[in-house]
C-alpha atoms as a PDB file:
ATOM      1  CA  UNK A   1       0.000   0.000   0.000  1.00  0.00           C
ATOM      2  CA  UNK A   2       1.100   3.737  -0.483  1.00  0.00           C
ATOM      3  CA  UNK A   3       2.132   5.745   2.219  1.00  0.00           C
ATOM      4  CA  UNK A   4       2.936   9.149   0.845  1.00  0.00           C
ATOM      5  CA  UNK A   5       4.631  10.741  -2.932  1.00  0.00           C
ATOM      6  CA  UNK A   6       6.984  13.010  -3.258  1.00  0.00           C
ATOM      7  CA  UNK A   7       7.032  14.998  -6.454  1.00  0.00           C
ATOM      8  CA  UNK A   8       9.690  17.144  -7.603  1.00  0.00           C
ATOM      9  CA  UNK A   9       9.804  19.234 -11.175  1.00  0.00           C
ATOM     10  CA  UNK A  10       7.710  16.938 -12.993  1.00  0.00           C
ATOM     11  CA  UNK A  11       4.892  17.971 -14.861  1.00  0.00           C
ATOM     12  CA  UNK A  12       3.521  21.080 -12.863  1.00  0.00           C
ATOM     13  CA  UNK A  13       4.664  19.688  -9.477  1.00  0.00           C
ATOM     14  CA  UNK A  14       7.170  21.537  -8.524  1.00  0.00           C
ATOM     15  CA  UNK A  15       7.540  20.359  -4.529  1.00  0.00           C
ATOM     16  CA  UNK A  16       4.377  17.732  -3.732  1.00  0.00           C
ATOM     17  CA  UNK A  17       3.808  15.519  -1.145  1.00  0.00           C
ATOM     18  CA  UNK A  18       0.675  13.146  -0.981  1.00  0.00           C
ATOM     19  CA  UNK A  19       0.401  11.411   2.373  1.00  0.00           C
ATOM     20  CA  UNK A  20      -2.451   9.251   1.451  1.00  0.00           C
ATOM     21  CA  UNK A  21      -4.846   8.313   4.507  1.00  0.00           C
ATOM     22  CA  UNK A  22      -4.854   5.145   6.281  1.00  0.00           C
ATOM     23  CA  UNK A  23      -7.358   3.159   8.787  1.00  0.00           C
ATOM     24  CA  UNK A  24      -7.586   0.801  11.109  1.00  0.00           C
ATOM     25  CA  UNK A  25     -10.774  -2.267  10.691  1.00  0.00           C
ATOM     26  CA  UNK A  26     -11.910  -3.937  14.212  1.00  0.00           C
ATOM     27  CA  UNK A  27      -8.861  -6.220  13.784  1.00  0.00           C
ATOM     28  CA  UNK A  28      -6.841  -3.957  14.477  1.00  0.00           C
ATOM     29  CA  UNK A  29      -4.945  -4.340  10.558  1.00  0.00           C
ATOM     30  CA  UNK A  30      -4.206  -1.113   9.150  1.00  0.00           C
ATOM     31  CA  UNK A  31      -6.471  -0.905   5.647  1.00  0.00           C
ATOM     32  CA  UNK A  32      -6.347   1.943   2.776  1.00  0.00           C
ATOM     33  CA  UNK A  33      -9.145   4.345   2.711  1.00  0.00           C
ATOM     34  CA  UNK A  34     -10.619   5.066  -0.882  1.00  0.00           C
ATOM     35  CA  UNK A  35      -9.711   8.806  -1.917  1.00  0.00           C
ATOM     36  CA  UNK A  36     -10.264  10.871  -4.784  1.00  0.00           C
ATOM     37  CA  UNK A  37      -7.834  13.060  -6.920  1.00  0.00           C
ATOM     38  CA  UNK A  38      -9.553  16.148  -8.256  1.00  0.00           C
ATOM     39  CA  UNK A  39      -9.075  19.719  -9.709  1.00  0.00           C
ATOM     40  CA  UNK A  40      -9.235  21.665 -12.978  1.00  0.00           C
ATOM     41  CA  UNK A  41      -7.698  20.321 -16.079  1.00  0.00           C
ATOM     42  CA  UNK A  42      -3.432  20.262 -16.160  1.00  0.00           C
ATOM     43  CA  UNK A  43      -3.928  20.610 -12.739  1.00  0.00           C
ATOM     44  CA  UNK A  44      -1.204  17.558 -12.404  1.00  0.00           C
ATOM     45  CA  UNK A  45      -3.529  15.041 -11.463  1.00  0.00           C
ATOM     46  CA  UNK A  46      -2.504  12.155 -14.452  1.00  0.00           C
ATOM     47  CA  UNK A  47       1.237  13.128 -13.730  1.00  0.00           C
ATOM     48  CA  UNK A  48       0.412  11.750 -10.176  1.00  0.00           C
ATOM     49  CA  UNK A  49      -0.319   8.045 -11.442  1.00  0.00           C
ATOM     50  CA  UNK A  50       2.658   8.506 -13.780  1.00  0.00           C
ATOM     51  CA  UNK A  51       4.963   9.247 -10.937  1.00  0.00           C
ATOM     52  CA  UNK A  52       4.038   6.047  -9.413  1.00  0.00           C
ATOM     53  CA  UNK A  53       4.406   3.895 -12.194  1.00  0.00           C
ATOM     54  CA  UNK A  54       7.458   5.688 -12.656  1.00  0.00           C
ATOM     55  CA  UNK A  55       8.884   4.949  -9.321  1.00  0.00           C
ATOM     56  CA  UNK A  56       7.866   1.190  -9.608  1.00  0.00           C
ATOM     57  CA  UNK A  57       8.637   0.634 -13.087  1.00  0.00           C
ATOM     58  CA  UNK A  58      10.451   3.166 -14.311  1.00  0.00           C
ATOM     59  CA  UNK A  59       8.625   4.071 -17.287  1.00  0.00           C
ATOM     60  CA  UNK A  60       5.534   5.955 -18.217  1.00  0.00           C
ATOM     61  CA  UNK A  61       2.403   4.754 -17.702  1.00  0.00           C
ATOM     62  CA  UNK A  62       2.141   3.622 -21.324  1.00  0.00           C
ATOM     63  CA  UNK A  63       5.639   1.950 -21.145  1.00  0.00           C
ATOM     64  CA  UNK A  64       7.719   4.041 -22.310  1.00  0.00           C
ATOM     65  CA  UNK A  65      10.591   6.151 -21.187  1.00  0.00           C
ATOM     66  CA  UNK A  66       9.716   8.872 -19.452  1.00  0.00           C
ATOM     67  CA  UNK A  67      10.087  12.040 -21.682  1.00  0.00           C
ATOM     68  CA  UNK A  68      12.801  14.271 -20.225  1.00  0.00           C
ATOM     69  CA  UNK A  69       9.698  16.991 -21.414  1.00  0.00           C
ATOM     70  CA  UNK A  70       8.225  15.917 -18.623  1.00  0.00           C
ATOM     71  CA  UNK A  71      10.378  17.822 -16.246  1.00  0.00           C
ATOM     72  CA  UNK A  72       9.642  21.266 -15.297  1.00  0.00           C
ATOM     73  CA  UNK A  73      13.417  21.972 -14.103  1.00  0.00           C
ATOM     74  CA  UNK A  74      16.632  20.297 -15.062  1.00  0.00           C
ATOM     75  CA  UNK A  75      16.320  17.612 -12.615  1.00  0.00           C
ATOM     76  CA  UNK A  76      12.915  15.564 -11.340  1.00  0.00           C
ATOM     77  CA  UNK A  77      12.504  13.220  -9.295  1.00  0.00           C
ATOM     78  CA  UNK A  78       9.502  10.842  -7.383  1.00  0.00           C
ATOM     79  CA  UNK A  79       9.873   9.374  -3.792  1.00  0.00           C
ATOM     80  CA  UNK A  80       7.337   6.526  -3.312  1.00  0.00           C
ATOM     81  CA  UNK A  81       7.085   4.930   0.599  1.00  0.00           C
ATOM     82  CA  UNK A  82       5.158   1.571   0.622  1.00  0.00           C
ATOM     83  CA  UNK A  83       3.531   0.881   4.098  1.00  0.00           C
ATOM     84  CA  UNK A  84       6.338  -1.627   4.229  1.00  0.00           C
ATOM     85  CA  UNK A  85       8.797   1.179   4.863  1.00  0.00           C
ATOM     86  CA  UNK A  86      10.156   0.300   1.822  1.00  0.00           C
ATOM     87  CA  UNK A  87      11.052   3.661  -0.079  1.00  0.00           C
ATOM     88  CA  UNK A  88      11.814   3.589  -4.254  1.00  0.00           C
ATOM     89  CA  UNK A  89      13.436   6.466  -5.544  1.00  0.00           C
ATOM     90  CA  UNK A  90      13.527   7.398  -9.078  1.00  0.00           C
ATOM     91  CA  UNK A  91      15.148  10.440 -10.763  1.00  0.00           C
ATOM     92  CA  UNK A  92      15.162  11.958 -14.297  1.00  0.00           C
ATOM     93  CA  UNK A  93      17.551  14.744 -15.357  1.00  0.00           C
ATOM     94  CA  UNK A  94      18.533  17.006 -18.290  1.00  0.00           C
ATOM     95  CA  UNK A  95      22.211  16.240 -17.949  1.00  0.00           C
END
């Protein structure tokens, strides 16, 4: 499950964190509570499912490289954390 995204220079996110909300059933197991992404057109909101299949994969969500067009500075970069504590790191860069 994801715990929180860290954006940085890609697509209009310049600095974004998503800490995505978590709850606990009467087991006492932690379980992922449904939420929506919203706002206005290029708001960012497909570059958010890109960045994690970026992070996991390493490509776009259609497969391919990501397109160094993509960035907004010379360097981007996603942070993904997994409720494991596991944390995948993937950067993109001009250079």
């Amino acid at each position: 499950m994801i715990r929180s995204l860290s954006i940085s220079h890609l697509g209009p996110h310049v600095a974004t964190r998503l800490a995505l909300p978590v709850g606990a059933s009467e087991d006492g197991k932690t379980r992922p509570v449904p939420c929506t992404i919203r706002g206005p057109s290029m708001a960012g909101k497909s570059t958010i499912s890109d960045a994690v299949t970026m992070a996991l994969w390493g490509c776009d969500t259609f497969g391919s490289s990501m397109s160094l067009d993509a960035l907004s500075g010379e360097r981007g970069e996603v942070v993904l954390t997994l409720s494991s504590g596991t944390r995948v790191r993937r950067a993109l860069s001009r250079r």
